[in-house]
C-alpha atoms as a PDB file:
ATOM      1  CA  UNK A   1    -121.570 217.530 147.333  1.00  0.00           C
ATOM      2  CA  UNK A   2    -118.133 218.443 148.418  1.00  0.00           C
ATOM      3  CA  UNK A   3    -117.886 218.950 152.951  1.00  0.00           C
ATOM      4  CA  UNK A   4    -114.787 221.234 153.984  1.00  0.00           C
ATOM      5  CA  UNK A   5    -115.325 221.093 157.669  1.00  0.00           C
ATOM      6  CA  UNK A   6    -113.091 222.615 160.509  1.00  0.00           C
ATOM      7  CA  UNK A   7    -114.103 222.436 164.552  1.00  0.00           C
ATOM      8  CA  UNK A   8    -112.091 224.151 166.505  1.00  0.00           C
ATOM      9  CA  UNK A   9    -112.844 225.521 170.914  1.00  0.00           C
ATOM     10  CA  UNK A  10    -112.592 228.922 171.389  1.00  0.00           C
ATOM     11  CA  UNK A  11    -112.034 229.955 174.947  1.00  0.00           C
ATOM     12  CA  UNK A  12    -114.754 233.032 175.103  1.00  0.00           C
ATOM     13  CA  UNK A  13    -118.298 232.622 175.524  1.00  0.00           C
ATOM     14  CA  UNK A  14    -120.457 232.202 172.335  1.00  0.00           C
ATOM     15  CA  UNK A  15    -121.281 236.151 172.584  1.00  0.00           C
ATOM     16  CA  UNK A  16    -117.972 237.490 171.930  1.00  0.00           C
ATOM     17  CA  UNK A  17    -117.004 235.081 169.625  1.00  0.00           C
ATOM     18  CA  UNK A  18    -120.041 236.232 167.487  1.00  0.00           C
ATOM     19  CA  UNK A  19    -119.285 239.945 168.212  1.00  0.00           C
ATOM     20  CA  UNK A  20    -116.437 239.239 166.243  1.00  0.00           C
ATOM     21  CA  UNK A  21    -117.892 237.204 163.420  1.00  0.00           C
ATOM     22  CA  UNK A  22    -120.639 239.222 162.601  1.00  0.00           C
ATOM     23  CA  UNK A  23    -118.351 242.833 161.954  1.00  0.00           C
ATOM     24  CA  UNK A  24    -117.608 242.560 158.680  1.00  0.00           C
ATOM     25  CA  UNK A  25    -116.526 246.175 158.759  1.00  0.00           C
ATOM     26  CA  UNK A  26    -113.478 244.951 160.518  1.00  0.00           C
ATOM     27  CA  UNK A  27    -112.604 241.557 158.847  1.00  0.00           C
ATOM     28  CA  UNK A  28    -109.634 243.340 157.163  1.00  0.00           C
ATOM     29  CA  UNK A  29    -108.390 244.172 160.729  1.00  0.00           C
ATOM     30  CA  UNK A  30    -108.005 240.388 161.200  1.00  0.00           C
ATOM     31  CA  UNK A  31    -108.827 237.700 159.098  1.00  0.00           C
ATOM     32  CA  UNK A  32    -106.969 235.920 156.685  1.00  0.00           C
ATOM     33  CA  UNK A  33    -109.591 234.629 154.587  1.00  0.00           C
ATOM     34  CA  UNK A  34    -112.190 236.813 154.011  1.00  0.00           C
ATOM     35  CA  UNK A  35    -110.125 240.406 153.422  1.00  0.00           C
ATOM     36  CA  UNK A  36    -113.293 241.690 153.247  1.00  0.00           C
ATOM     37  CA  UNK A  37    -117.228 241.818 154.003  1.00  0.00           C
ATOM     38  CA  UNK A  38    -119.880 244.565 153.245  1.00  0.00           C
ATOM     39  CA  UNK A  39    -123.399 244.193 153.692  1.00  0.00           C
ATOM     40  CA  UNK A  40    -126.128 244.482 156.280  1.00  0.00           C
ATOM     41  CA  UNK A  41    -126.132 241.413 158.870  1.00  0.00           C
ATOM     42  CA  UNK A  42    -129.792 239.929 157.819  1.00  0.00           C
ATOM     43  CA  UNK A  43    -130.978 237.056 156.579  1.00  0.00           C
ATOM     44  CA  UNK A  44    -131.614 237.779 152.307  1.00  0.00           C
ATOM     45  CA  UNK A  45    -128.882 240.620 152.712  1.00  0.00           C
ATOM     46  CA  UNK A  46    -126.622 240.921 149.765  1.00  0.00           C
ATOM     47  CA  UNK A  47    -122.859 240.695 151.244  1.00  0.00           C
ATOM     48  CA  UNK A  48    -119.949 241.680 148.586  1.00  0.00           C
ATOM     49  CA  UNK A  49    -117.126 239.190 149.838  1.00  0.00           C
ATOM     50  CA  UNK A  50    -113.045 239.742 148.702  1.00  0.00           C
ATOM     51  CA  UNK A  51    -111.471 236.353 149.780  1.00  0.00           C
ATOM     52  CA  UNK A  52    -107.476 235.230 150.191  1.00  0.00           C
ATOM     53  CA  UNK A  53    -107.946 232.069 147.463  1.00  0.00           C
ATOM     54  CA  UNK A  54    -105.501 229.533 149.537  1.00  0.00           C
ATOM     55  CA  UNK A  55    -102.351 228.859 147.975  1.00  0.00           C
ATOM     56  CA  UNK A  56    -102.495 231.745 146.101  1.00  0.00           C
ATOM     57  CA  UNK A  57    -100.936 235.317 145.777  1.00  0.00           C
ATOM     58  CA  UNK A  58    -103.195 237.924 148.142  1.00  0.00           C
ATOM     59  CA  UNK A  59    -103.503 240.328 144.733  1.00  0.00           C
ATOM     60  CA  UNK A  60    -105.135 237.514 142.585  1.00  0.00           C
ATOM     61  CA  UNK A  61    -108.239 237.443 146.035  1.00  0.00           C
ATOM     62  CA  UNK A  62    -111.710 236.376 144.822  1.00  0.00           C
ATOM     63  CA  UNK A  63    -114.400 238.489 144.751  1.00  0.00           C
ATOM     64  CA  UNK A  64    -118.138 237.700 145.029  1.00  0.00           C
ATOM     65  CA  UNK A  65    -121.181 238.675 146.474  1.00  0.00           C
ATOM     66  CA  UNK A  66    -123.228 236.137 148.621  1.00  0.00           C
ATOM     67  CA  UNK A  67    -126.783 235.948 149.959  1.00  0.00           C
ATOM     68  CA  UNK A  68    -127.081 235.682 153.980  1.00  0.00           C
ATOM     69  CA  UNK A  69    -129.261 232.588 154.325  1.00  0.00           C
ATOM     70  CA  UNK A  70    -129.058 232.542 158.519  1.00  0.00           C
ATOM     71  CA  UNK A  71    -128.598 234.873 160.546  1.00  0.00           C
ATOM     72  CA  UNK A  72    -128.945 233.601 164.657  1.00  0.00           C
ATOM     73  CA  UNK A  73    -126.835 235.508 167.079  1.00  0.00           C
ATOM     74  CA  UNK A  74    -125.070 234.021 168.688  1.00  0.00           C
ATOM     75  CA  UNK A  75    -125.156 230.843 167.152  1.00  0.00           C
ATOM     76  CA  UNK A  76    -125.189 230.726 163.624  1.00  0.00           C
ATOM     77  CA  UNK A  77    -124.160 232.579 160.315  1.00  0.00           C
ATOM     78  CA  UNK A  78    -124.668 231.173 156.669  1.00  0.00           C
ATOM     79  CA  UNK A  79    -124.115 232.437 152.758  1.00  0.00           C
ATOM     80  CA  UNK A  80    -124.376 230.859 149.807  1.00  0.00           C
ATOM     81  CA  UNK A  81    -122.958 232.206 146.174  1.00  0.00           C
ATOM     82  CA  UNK A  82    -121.608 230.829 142.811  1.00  0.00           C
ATOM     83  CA  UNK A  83    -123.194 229.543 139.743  1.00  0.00           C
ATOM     84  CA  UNK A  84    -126.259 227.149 140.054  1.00  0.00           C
ATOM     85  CA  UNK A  85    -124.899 223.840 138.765  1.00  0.00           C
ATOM     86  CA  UNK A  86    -121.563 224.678 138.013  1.00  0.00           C
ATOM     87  CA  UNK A  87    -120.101 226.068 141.818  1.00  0.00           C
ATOM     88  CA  UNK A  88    -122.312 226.542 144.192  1.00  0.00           C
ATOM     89  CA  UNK A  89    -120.930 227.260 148.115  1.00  0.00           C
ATOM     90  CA  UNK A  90    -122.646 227.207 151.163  1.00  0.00           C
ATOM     91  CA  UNK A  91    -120.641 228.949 154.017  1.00  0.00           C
ATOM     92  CA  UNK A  92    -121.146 227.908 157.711  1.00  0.00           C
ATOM     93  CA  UNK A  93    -120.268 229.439 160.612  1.00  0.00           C
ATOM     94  CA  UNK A  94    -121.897 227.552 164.172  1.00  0.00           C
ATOM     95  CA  UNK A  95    -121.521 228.519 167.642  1.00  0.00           C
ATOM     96  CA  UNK A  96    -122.291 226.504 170.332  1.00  0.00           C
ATOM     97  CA  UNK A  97    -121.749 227.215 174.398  1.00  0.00           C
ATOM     98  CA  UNK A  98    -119.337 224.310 175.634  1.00  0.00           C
ATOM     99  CA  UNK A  99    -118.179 224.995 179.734  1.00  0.00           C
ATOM    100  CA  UNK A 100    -117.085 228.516 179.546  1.00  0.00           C
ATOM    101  CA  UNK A 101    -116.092 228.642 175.988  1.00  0.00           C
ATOM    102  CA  UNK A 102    -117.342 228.371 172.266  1.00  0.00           C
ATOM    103  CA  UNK A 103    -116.966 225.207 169.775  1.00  0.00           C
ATOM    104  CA  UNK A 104    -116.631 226.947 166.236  1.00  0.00           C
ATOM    105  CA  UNK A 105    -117.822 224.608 163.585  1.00  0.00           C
ATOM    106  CA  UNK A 106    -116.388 226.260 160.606  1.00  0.00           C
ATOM    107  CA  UNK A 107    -117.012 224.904 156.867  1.00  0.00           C
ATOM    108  CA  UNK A 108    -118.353 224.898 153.543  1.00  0.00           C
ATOM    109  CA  UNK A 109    -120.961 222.748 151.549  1.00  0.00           C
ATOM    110  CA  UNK A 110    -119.733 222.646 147.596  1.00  0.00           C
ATOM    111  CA  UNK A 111    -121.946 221.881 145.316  1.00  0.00           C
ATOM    112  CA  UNK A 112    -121.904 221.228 141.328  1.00  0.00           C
ATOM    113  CA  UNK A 113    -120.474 219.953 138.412  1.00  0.00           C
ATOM    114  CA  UNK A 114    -117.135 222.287 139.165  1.00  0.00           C
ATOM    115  CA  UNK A 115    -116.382 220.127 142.649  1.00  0.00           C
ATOM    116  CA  UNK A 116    -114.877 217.546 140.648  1.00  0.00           C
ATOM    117  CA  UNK A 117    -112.000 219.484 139.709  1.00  0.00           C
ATOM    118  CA  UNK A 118    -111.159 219.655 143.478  1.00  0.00           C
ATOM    119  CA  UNK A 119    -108.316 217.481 143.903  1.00  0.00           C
ATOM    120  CA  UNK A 120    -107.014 216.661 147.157  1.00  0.00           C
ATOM    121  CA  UNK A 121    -104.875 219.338 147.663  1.00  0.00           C
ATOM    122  CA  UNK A 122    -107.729 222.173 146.631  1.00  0.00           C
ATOM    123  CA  UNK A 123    -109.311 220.531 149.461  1.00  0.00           C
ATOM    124  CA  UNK A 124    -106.683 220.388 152.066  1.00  0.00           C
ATOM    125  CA  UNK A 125    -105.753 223.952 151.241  1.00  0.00           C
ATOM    126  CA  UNK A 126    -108.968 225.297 152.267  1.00  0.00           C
ATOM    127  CA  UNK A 127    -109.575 223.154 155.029  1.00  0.00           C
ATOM    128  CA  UNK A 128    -105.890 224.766 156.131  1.00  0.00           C
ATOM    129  CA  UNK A 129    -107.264 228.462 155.153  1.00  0.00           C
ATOM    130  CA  UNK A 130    -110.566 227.958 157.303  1.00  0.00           C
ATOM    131  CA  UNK A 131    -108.575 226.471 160.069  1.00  0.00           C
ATOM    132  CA  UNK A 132    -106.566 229.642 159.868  1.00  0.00           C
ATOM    133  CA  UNK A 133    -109.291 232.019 159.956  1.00  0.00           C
ATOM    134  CA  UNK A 134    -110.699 229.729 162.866  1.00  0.00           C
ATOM    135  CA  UNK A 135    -106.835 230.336 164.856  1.00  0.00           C
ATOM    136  CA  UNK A 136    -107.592 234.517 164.023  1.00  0.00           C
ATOM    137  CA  UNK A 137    -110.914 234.462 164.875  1.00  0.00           C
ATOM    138  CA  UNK A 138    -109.623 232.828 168.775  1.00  0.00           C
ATOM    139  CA  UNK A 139    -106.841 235.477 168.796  1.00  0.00           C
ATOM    140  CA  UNK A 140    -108.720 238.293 168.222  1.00  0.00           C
ATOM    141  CA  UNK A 141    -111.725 237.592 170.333  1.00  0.00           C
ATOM    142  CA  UNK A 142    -108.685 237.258 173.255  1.00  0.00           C
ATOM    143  CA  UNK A 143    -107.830 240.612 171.724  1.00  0.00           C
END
């Protein structure tokens, strides 16, 4: 298994940080990841994901569909996608009230024979990318 993890404090209660999170329908509006989301918010939902691959030009984006595995407003949103034993993800998205604000721990589990192809930049380039969509995320819940 292959951990990307990013933590980051959000200063907005866990609410409107998952007001945010959970629109897909306006993920194009801010996020510089995920370009785009469609699919009902409920666990076993089929979501149809276009994502910015990091380091790479925005025309080239991914696309795939995931499976919502948690659903928990406010605090939690999970999907997981690829090809069982060769690259499988495991999205993460948790929310957790801290004073007046939010901790965002932001990350992905990797899984599969394909993870060790990751060198060390792969890795630090989408630990960067989720730590930028964890920056967008704060500014537009500021808004």
């Amino acid at each position: 298994m292959l951990l990307v993890r990013t933590e980051d404090f959000i200063d907005a209660p866990p609410e409107k940080v998952w007001e945010v999170l959970s629109d897909f329908a306006r993920y194009p509006d801010w996020n510089p990841l995920l370009l785009e989301a469609r699919g009902r918010l409920e666990v076993g939902a089929r979501v149809a994901v276009r994502a910015y691959p990091p380091g790479g030009p925005e025309w080239w984006a991914l696309r795939f569909t995931a499976t919502l595995v948690r659903v928990e407003s406010p605090g939690a949103l999970e999907w997981t996608g690829g090809v069982p034993g060769v690259l499988q993800g495991r999205h993460f998205f948790h929310l957790s009230s801290e004073g007046r604000g939010t901790r965002l721990v932001h990350g992905e589990e990797f899984r599969g024979v394909a993870t060790r192809l990751f060198g060390r930049k792969r890795v630090e380039a989408l630990q960067s990318a989720y730590a930028a969509m964890n920056r967008a995320l704060a500014e537009r819940v500021r808004g």
